[in-house]
Protein backbone atom coordinates (compact mmCIF):
# COMPACT_ATOMS: atom_id res chain seq x y z
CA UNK A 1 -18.76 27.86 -13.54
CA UNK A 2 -18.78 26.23 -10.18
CA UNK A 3 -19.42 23.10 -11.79
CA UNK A 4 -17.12 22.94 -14.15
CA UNK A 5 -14.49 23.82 -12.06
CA UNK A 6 -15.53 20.92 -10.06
CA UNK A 7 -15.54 18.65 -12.45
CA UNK A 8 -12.24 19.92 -14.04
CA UNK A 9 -10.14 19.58 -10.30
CA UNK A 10 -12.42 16.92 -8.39
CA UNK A 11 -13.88 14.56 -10.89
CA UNK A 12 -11.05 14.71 -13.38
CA UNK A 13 -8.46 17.06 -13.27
CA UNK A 14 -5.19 18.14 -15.40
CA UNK A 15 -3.16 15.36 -14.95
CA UNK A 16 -5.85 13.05 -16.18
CA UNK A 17 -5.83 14.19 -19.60
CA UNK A 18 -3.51 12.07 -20.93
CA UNK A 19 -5.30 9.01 -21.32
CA UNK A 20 -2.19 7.17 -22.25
CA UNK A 21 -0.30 8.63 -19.29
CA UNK A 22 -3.49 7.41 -16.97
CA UNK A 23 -3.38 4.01 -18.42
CA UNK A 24 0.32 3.45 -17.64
CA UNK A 25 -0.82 4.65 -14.14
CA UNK A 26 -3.44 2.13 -13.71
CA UNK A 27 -1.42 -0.94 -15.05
CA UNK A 28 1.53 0.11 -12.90
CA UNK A 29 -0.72 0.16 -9.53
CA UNK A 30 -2.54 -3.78 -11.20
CA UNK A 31 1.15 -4.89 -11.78
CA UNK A 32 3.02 -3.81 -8.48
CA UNK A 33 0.29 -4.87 -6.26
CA UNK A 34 0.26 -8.08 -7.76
CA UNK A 35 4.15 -8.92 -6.91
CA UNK A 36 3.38 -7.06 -3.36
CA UNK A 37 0.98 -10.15 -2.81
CA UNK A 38 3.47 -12.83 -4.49
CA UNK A 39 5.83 -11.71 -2.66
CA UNK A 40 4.24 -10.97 0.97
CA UNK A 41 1.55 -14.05 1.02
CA UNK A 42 4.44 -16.30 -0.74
CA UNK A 43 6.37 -15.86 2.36
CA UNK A 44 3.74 -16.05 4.44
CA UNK A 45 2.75 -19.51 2.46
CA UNK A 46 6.44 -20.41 2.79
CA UNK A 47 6.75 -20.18 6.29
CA UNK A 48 3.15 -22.05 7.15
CA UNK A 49 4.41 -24.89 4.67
CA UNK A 50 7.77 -24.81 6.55
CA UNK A 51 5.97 -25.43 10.34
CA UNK A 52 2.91 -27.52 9.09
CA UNK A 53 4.67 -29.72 6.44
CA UNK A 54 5.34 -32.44 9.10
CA UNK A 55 2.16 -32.71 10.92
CA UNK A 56 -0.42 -31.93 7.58
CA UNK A 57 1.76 -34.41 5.16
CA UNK A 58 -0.93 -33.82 2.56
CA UNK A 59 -3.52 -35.44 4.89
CA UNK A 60 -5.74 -32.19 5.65
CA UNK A 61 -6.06 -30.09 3.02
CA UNK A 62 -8.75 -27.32 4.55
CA UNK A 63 -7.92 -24.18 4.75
CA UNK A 64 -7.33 -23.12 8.54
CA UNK A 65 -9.95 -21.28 10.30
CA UNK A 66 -7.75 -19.04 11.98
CA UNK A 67 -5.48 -17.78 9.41
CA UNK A 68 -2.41 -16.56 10.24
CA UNK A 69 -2.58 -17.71 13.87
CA UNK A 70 -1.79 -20.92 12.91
CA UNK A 71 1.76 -20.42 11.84
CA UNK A 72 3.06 -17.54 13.72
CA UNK A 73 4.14 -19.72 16.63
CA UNK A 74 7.35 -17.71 16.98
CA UNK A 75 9.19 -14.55 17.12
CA UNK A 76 11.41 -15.64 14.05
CA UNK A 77 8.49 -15.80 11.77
CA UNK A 78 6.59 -12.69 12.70
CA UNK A 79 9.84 -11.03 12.15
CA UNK A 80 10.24 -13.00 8.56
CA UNK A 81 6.58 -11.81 7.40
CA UNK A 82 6.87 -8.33 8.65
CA UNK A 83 10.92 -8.20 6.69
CA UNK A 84 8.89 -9.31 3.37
CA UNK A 85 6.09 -6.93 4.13
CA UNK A 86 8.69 -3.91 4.37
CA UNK A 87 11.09 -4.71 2.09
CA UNK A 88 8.73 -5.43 -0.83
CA UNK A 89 6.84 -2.13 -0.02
CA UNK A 90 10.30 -0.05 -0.21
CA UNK A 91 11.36 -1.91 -3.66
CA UNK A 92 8.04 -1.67 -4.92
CA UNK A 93 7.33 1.91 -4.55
CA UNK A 94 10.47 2.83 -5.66
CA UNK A 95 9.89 0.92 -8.88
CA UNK A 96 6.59 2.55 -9.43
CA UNK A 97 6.90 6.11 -8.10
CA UNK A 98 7.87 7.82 -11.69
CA UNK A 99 4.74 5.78 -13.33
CA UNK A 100 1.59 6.10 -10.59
CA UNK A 101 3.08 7.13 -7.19
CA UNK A 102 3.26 3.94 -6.35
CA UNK A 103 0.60 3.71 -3.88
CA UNK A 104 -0.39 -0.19 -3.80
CA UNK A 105 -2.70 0.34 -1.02
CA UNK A 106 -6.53 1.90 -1.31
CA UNK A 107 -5.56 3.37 1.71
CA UNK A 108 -3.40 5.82 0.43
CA UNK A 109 -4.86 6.10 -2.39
CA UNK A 110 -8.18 7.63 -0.64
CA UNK A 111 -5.87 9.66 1.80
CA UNK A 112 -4.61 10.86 -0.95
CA UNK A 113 -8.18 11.77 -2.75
CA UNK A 114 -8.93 12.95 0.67
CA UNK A 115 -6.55 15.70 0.70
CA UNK A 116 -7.09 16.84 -3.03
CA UNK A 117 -4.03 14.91 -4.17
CA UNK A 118 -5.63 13.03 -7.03
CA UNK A 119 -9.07 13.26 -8.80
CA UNK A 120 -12.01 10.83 -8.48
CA UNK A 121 -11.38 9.09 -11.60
CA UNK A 122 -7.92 8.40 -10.70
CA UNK A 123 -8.48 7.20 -7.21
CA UNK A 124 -11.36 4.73 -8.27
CA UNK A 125 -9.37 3.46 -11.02
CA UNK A 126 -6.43 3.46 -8.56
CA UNK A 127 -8.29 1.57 -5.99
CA UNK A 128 -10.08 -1.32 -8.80
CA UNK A 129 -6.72 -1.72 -9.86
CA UNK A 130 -5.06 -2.52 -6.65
CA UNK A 131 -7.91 -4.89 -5.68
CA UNK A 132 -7.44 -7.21 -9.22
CA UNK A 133 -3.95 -6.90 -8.36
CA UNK A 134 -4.18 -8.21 -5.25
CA UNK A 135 -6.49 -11.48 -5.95
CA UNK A 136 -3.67 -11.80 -8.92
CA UNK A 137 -1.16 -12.34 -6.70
CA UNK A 138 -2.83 -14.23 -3.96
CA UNK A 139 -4.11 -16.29 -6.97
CA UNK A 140 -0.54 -17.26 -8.14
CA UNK A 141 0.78 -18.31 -4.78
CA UNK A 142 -2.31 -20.52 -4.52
CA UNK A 143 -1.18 -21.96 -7.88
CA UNK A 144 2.44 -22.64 -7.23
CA UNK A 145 2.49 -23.66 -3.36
CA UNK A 146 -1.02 -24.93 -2.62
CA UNK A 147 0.22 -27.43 0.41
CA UNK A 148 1.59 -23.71 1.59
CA UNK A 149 -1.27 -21.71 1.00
CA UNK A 150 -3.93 -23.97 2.49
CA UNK A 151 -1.65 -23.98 5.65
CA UNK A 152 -1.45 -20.31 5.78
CA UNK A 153 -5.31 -20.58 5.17
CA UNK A 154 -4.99 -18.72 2.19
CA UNK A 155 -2.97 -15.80 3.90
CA UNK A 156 -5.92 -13.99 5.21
CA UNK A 157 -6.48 -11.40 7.61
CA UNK A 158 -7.98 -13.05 11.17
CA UNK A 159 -8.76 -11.73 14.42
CA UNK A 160 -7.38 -13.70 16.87
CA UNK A 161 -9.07 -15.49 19.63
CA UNK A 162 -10.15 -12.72 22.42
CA UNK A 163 -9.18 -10.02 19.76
CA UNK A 164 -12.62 -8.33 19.39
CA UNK A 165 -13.92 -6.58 16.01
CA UNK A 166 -13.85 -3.05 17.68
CA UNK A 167 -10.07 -3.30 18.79
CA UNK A 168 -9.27 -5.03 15.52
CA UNK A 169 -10.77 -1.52 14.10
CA UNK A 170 -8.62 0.65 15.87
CA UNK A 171 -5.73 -0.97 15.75
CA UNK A 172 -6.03 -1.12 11.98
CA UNK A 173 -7.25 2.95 11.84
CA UNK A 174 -3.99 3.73 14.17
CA UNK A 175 -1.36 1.77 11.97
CA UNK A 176 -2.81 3.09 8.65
CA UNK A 177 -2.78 6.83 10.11
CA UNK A 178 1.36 6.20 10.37
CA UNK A 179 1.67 4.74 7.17
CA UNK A 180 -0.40 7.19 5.13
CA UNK A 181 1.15 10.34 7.59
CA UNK A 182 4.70 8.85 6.89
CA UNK A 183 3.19 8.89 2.93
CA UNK A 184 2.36 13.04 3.21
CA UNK A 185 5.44 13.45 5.09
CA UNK A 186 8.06 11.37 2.99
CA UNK A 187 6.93 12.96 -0.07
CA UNK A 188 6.08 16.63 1.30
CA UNK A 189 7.33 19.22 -1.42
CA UNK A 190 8.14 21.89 0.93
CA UNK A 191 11.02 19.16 2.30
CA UNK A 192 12.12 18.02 -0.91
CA UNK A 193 14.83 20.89 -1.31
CA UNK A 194 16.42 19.67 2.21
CA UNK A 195 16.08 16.31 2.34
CA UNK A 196 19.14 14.52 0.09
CA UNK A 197 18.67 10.84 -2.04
CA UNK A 198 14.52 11.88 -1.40
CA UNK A 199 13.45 9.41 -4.33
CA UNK A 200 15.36 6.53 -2.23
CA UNK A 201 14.65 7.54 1.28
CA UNK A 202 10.73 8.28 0.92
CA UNK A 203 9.97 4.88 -0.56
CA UNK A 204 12.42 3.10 2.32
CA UNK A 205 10.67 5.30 5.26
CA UNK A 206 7.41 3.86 3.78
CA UNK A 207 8.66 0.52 3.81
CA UNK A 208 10.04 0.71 7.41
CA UNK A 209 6.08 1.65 8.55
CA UNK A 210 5.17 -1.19 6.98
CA UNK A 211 7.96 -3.02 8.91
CA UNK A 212 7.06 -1.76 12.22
CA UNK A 213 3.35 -2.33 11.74
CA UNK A 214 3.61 -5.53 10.94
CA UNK A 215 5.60 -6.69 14.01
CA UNK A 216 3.03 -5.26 15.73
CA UNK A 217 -0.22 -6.43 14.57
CA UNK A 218 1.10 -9.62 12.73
CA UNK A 219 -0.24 -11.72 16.35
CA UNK A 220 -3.36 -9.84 16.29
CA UNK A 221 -5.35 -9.50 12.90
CA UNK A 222 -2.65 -10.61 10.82
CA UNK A 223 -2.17 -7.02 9.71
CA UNK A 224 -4.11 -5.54 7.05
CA UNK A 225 -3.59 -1.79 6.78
CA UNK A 226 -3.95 -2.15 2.98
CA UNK A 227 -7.89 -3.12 2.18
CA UNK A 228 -6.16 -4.62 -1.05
CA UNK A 229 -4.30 -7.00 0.54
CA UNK A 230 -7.25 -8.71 2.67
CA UNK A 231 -9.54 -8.29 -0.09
CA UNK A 232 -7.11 -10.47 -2.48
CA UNK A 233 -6.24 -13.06 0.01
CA UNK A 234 -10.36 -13.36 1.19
CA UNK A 235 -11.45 -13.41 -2.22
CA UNK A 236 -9.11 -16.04 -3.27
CA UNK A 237 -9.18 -18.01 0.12
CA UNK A 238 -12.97 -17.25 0.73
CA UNK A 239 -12.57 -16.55 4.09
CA UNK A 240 -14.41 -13.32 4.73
CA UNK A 241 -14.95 -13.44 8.01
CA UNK A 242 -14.43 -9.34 9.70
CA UNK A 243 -13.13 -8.08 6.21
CA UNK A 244 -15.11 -5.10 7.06
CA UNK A 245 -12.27 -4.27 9.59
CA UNK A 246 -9.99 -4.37 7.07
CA UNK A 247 -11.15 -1.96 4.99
CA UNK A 248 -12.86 0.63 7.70
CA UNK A 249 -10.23 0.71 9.94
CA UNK A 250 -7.32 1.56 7.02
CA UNK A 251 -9.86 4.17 5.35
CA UNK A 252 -10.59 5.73 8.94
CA UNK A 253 -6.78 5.54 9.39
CA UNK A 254 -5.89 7.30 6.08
CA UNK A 255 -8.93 10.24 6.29
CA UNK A 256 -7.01 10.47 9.90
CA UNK A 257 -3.52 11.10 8.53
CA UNK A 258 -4.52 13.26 5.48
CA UNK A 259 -6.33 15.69 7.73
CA UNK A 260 -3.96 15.67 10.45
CA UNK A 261 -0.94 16.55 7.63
CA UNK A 262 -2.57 18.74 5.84
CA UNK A 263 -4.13 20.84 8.67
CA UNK A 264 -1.80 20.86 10.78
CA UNK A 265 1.82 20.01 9.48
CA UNK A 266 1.70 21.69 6.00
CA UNK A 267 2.83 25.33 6.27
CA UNK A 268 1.01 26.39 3.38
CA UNK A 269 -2.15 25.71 1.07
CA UNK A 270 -1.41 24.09 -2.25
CA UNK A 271 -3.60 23.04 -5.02
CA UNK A 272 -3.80 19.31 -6.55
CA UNK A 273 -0.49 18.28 -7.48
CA UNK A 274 0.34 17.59 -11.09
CA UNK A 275 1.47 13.86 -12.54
CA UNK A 276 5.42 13.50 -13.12
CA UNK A 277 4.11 12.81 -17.05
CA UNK A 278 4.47 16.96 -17.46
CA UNK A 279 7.85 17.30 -16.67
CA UNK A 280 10.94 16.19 -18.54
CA UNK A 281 12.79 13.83 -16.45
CA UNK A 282 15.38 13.97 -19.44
CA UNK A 283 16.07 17.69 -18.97
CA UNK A 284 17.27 17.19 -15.24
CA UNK A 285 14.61 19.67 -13.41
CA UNK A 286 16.03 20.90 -10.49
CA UNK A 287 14.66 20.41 -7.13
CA UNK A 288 13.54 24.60 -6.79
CA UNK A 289 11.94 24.73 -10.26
CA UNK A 290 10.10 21.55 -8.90
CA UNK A 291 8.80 22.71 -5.85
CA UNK A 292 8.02 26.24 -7.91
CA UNK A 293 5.51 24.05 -10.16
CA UNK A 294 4.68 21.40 -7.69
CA UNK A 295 3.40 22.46 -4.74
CA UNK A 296 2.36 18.41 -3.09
CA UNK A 297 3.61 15.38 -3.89
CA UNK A 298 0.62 12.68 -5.22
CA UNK A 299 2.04 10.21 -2.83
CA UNK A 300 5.18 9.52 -4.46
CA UNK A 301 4.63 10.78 -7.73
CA UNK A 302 7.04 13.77 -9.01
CA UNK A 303 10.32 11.25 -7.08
CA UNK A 304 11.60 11.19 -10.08
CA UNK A 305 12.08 14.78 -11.21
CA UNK A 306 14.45 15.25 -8.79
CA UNK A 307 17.37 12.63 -9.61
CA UNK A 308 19.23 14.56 -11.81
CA UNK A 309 18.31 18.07 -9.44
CA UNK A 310 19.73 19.34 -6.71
CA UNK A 311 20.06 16.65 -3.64
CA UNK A 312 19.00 13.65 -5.53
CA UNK A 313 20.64 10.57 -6.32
């Protein structure tokens, strides 16, 4: 009995039943992380082509050691990377909430996993997902702005000079414990029936993490906080120098957050939440019959049930 039960809620669990329903899931996650990384490393590209067209003019065509510390030479472009970052993260989710949760990150995926959100299967096919994403859209920049790309030395995550593996670490663990807390927080059932426009404002308060991390760690490692994103530029780039900080530090960042939310911040206990496939967005289910039947949010999955309830937009 044990057993099963733990296979039934841990392995795989209700909301995986629908193999159809999981397989829109998993090509949502493969298609919005690969326009995250168009989007993010094509600025990034954009800007590194911008500063380095002049002085490269086609005659070095390595890839730059350093990474990202070669372009950043200002406070205008940090501020450029870390608006694309943001902004692509708030559309993004937004677009995929009602089909996966819209995680694009392993991060929050496994914080997610971590606190009982989502089963095994999901997370792993979450988090394989993500990754092909991720060297899919690293892969097209490459193909459409190579001058760019090599400049931006493939767009991958770098310590800087003096910037030490064990602070690169915990500056990564501390910026993925916001964004995955802001995750569990934005989407929190218990404050979906007094928060108003909750399917636009979660996915923007994610996006503004993103934002703020970004301006911070952008001179220092780059900023990863998504093991995704610096697996995608490295593989395509081959520069894999430190990647394990990039995907220790977000995973000890979101195991932070989750346990931190759910211990301490959540009033209550709830079991695994369901997937937004067993409700009828059509019907217009208000926001107290959702919270009745969904105790947690899977990230941002469920956003959509409430856009024709109570509060939503």
């Amino acid at each position: 009995m044990a057993i099963s039960r733990f296979f039934k809620d841990v392995l795989i669990d209700d909301q995986d039943r629908s193999w159809t329903t999981l397989a829109k899931a998993v090509v949502a996650e493969y298609a919005v992380t690969t326009m995250f990384l168009f989007f993010t490393i094509g600025t990034v590209s954009s800007n590194c082509h911008t500063l380095d067209n002049a002085s490269r003019s086609g005659a070095d065509k390595s890839l730059d050691s350093a990474g990202f510390g070669t372009c950043f030479l200002g406070t205008s472009n940090v501020l450029n990377i870390a608006i694309a970052f943001g902004f692509s993260i708030f559309v993004l989710v937004y677009c995929a909430a009602s089909f996966s949760g819209g995680h694009i990150n392993p991060a929050v995926t496994f914080g997610m996993f971590v606190a009982r959100k989502i089963s095994v299967l999901r997370a792993v096919l979450y988090m394989v997902a993500q990754c092909l994403g991720a060297c899919t859209g690293a892969g097209l920049v490459r193909a459409i702005d190579d001058d760019g790309w090599r400049a931006a030395g493939g767009g991958a995550n770098a310590l800087s000079p003096g910037f030490g593996e064990a602070a690169g670490w915990g500056l990564e663990t501390i910026l993925t414990m916001a964004l995955v807390f802001t995750v569990f927080a934005a989407t929190d059932s218990e404050r979906a029936t007094d928060t108003a426009h909750l399917p636009v404002l979660a996915p923007f308060a994610i996006g503004m993490v993103v934002f703020l991390c970004h301006l911070v760690a952008i001179p220092l490692d780059g900023c990863s906080i998504n093991p995704a994103r610096s697996f995608g530029a490295a593989a395509v780039s081959g520069s894999w120098d430190n990647q394990w900080v990039f995907w220790v530090g977000p995973l000890s960042g979101a195991v932070l957050a989750a346990a931190i939310y759910e211990l301490i911040f959540r009033t209550k206990a709830h079991k695994a939440v369901a997937h937004p496939s067993e409700f009828d967005v059509e019907r217009g289910v208000k926001l107290p019959e959702v919270s009745a039947q969904l105790p947690a949010f899977s990230g941002v999955e469920g956003l959509r049930e409430t856009r024709n309830g109570q509060g939503s937009t």
